[in-house]
Protein backbone atom coordinates (compact mmCIF):
# COMPACT_ATOMS: atom_id res chain seq x y z
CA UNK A 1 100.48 105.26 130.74
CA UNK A 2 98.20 102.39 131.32
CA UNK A 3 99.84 99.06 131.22
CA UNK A 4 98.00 96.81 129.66
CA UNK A 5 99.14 94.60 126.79
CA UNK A 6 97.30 91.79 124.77
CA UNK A 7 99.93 89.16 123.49
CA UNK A 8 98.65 87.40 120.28
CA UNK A 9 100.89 84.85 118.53
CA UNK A 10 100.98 82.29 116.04
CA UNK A 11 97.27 83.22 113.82
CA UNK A 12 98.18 81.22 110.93
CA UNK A 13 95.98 82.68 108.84
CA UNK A 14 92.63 82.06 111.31
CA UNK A 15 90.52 84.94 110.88
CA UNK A 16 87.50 83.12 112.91
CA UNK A 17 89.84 82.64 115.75
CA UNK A 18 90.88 86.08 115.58
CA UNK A 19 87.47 87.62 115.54
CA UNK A 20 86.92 85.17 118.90
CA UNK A 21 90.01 86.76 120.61
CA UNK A 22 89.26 90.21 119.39
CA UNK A 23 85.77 89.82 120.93
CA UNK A 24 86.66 88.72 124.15
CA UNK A 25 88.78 91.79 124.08
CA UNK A 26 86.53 94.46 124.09
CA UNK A 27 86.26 94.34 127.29
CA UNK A 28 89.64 95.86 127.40
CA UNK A 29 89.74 98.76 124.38
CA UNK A 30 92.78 100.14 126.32
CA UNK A 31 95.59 97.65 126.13
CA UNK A 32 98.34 97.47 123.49
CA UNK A 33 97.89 94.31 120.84
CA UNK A 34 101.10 93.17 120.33
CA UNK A 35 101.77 90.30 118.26
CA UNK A 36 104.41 87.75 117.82
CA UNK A 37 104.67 86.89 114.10
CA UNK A 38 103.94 83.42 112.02
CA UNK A 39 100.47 85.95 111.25
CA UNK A 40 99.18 84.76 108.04
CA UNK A 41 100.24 81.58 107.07
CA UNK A 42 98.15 78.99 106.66
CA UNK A 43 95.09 77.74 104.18
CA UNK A 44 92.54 79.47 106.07
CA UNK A 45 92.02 83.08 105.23
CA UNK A 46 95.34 85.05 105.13
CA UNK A 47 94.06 88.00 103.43
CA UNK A 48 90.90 88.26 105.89
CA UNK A 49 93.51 88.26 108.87
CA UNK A 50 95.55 91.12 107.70
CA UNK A 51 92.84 93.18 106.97
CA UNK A 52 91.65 92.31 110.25
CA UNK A 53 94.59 92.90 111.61
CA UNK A 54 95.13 96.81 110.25
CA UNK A 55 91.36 97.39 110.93
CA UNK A 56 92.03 96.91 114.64
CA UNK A 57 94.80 99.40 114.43
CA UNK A 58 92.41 101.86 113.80
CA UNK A 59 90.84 101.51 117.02
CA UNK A 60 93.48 100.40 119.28
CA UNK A 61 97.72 100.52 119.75
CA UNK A 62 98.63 97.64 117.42
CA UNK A 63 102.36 96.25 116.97
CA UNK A 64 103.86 93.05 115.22
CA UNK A 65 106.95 91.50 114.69
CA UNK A 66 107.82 88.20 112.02
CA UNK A 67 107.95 84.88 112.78
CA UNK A 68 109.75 82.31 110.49
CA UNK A 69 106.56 81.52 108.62
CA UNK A 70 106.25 85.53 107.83
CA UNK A 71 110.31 85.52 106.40
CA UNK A 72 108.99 82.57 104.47
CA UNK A 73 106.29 84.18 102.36
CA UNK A 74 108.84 87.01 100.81
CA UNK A 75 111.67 85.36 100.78
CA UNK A 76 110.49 82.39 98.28
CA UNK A 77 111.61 79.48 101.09
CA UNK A 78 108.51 77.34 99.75
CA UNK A 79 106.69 76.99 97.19
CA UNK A 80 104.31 74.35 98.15
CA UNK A 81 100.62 74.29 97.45
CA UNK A 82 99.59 76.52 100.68
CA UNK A 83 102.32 79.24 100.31
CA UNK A 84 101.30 79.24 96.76
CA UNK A 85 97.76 80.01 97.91
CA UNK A 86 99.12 82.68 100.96
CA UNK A 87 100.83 84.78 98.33
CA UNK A 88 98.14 84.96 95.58
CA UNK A 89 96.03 85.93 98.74
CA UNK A 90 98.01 88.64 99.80
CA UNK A 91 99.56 90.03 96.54
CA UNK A 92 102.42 92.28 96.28
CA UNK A 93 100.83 94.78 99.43
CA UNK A 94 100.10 92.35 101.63
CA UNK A 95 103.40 90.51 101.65
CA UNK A 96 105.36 93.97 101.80
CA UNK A 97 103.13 94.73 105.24
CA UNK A 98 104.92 91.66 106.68
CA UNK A 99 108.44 91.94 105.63
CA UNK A 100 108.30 95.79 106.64
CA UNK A 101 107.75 94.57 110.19
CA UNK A 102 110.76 94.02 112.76
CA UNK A 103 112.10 90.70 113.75
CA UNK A 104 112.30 91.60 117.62
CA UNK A 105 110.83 94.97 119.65
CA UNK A 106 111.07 96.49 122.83
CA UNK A 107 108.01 98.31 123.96
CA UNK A 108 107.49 100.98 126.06
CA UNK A 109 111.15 99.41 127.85
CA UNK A 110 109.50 96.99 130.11
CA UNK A 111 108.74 94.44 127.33
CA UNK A 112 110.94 92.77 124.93
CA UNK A 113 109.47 90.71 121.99
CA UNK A 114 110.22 87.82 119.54
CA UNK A 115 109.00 85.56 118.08
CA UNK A 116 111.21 81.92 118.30
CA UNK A 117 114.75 82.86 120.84
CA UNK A 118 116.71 85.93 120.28
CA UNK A 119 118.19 85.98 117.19
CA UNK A 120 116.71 82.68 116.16
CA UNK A 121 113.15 82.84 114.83
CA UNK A 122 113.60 78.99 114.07
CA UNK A 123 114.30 77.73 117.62
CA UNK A 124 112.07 77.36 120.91
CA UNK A 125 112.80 78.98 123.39
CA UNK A 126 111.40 77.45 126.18
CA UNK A 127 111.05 73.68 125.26
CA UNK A 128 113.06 71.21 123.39
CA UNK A 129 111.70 68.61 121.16
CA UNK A 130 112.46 65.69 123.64
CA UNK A 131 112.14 66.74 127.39
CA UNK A 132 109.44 69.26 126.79
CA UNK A 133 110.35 72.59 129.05
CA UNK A 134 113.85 73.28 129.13
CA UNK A 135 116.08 73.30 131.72
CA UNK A 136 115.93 76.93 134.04
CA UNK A 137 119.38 77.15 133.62
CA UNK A 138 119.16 77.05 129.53
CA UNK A 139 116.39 79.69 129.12
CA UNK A 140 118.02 81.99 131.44
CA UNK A 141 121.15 81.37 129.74
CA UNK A 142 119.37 82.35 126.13
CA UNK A 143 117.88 85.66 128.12
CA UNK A 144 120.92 86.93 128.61
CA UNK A 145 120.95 90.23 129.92
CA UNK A 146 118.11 91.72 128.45
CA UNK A 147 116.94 95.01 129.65
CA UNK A 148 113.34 93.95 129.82
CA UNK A 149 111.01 93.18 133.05
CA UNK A 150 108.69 90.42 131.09
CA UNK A 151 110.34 88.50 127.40
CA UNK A 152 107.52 87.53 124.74
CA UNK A 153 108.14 84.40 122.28
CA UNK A 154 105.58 82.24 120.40
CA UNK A 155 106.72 79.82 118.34
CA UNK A 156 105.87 76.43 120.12
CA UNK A 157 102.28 77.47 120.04
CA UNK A 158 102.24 76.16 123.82
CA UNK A 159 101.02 78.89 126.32
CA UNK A 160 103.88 79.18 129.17
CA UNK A 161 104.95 81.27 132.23
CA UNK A 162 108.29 81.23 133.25
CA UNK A 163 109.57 83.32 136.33
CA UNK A 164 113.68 83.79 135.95
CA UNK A 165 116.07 84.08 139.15
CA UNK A 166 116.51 87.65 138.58
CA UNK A 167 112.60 87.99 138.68
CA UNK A 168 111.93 88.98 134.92
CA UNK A 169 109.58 86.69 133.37
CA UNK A 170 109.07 84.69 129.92
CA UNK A 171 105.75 84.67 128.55
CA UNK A 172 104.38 82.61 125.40
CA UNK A 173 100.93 82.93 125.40
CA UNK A 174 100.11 79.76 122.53
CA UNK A 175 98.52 80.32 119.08
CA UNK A 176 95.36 81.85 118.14
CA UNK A 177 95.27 80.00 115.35
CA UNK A 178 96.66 76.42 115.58
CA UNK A 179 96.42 74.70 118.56
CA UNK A 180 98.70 71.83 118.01
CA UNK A 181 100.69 70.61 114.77
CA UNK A 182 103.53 67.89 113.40
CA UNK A 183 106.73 69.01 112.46
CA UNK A 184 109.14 66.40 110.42
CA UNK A 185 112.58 68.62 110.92
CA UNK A 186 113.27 67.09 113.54
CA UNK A 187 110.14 64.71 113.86
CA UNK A 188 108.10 66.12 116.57
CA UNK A 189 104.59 67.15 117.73
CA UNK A 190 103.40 70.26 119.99
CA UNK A 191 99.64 69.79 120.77
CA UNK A 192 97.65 71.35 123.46
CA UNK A 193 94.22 68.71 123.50
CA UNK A 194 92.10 71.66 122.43
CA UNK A 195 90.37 73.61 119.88
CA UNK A 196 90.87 76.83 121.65
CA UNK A 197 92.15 80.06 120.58
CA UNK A 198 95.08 81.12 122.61
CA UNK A 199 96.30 84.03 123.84
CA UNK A 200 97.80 86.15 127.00
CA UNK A 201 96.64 89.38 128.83
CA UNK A 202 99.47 90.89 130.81
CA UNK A 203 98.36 93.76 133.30
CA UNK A 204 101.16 95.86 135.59
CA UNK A 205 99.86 96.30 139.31
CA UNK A 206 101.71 97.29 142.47
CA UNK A 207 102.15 93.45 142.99
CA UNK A 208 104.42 92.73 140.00
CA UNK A 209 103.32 91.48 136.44
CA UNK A 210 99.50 90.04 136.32
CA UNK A 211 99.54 87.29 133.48
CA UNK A 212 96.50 85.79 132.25
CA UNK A 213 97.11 82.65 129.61
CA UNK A 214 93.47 83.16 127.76
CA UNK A 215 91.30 79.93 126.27
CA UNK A 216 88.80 81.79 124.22
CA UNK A 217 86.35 78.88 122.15
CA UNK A 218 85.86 79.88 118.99
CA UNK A 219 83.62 77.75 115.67
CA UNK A 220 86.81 76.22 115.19
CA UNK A 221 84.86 73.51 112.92
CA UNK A 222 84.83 76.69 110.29
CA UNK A 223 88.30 76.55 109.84
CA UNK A 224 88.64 72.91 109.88
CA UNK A 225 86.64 72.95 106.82
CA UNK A 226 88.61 75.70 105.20
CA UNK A 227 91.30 73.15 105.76
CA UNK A 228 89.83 70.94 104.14
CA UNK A 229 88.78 73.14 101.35
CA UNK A 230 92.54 73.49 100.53
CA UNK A 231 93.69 69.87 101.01
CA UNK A 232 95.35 70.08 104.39
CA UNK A 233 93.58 67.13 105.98
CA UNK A 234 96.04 67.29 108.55
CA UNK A 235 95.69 71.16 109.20
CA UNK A 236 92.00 69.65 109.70
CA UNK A 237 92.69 67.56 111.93
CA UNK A 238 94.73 69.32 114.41
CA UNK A 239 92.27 72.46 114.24
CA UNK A 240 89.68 70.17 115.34
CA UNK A 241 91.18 68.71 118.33
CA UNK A 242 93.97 70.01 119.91
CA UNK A 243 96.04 66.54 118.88
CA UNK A 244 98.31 65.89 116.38
């Protein structure tokens, strides 16, 4: 079996940042996509992205899992203005293609996936909202004992590496699709001070685990202005820059 795996997280609805990512991986038609959930959110182009999205299965090994964003388009959590727009997007198959998907996954029994902590699609895993990274003795305390050699989370949208005492590693390879954003709940900010499209290549090798945390550039200025086609000045804003 070849080990290769492409980790994608976080889209948000960005189809132009996922045709970016998808391009720079055509140099690699073998590896597994496997992606981490909060997919098609956002007041870009939801329904582009999941077409995308099953397209690409067509051609390559393609798994997801659901973030907290995903739960939130079935389960009638918000009703705001952009989930509004998400759901008339999608209609009644594209929202049952997200909440058929799992919450975590273990593939091929080296990698486990999901998409906050385990069990907790709401909660970072690796940082907290006022020291930024944990401390080591937290995360390996949320790992547990779980019978994977590398754990996947997005969430945070901020690309990490994290090697554990035990030598198993926690990988969050940042957001395709939104590179930085303001949360009020508690009041906080993740931002990366970039436009880029994120996302990680992991390779196994006789050496251990090769990890590659990906900056692909992308015409992020297109989605900025579908942004602003919707009246998310501040999705704007933060697509542009990196900064929020």
């Amino acid at each position: 079996m070849n080990l290769r795996y492409a980790i994608l997280s976080d889209i948000h609805g960005n189809l132009t940042a996922l045709e970016a990512v998808l391009a720079d991986l055509e140099s690699w038609p073998d590896a597994t996509l496997l992606e981490l959930g909060d997919t098609l959110y956002g007041p870009l182009d939801p329904r582009g992205t999941w077409q995308r999205l099953v397209a690409e299965g067509e051609t390559r090994r393609v798994l997801h899992i659901n973030g907290n964003h995903d739960r939130d388009v079935w389960e009638d959590n918000d009703n705001g203005p952009t989930m509004q727009f998400v759901r008339e997007e999608l209609g009644p198959a594209g929202i049952a293609w997200l909440k058929d998907r799992p919450t975590t996954m273990l593939v091929d029994a080296l990698i486990y996936a999901c998409h906050g902590k385990p069990g907790d699609d709401l909660t970072y895993w690796l940082e907290d909202w006022d020291n930024g990274l944990r401390p080591l003795v937290e995360i390996v305390d949320i790992a547990g004992h779980i019978d994977a050699e590398v754990l996947l989370c997005g969430h945070s949208h901020m690309p990490r590496l994290v090697g554990l005492p035990d030598n198993r590693i926690i990988v969050n390879p940042g957001s395709v699709g939104l590179p930085s954003y303001r949360d009020y709940d508690p009041p906080h900010a993740m931002q990366t001070g970039s436009p880029h499209a994120r996302y990680a290549r992991l390779e196994a090798t006789d050496r251990g685990w090769l990890v590659d945390l990906r900056s692909v550039p992308y015409d992020h200025i297109v989605a900025a202005d579908q942004a602003c086609d919707r009246n998310r000045i501040d999705w704007a804003a933060w697509l542009g820059s990196g900064f929020a």
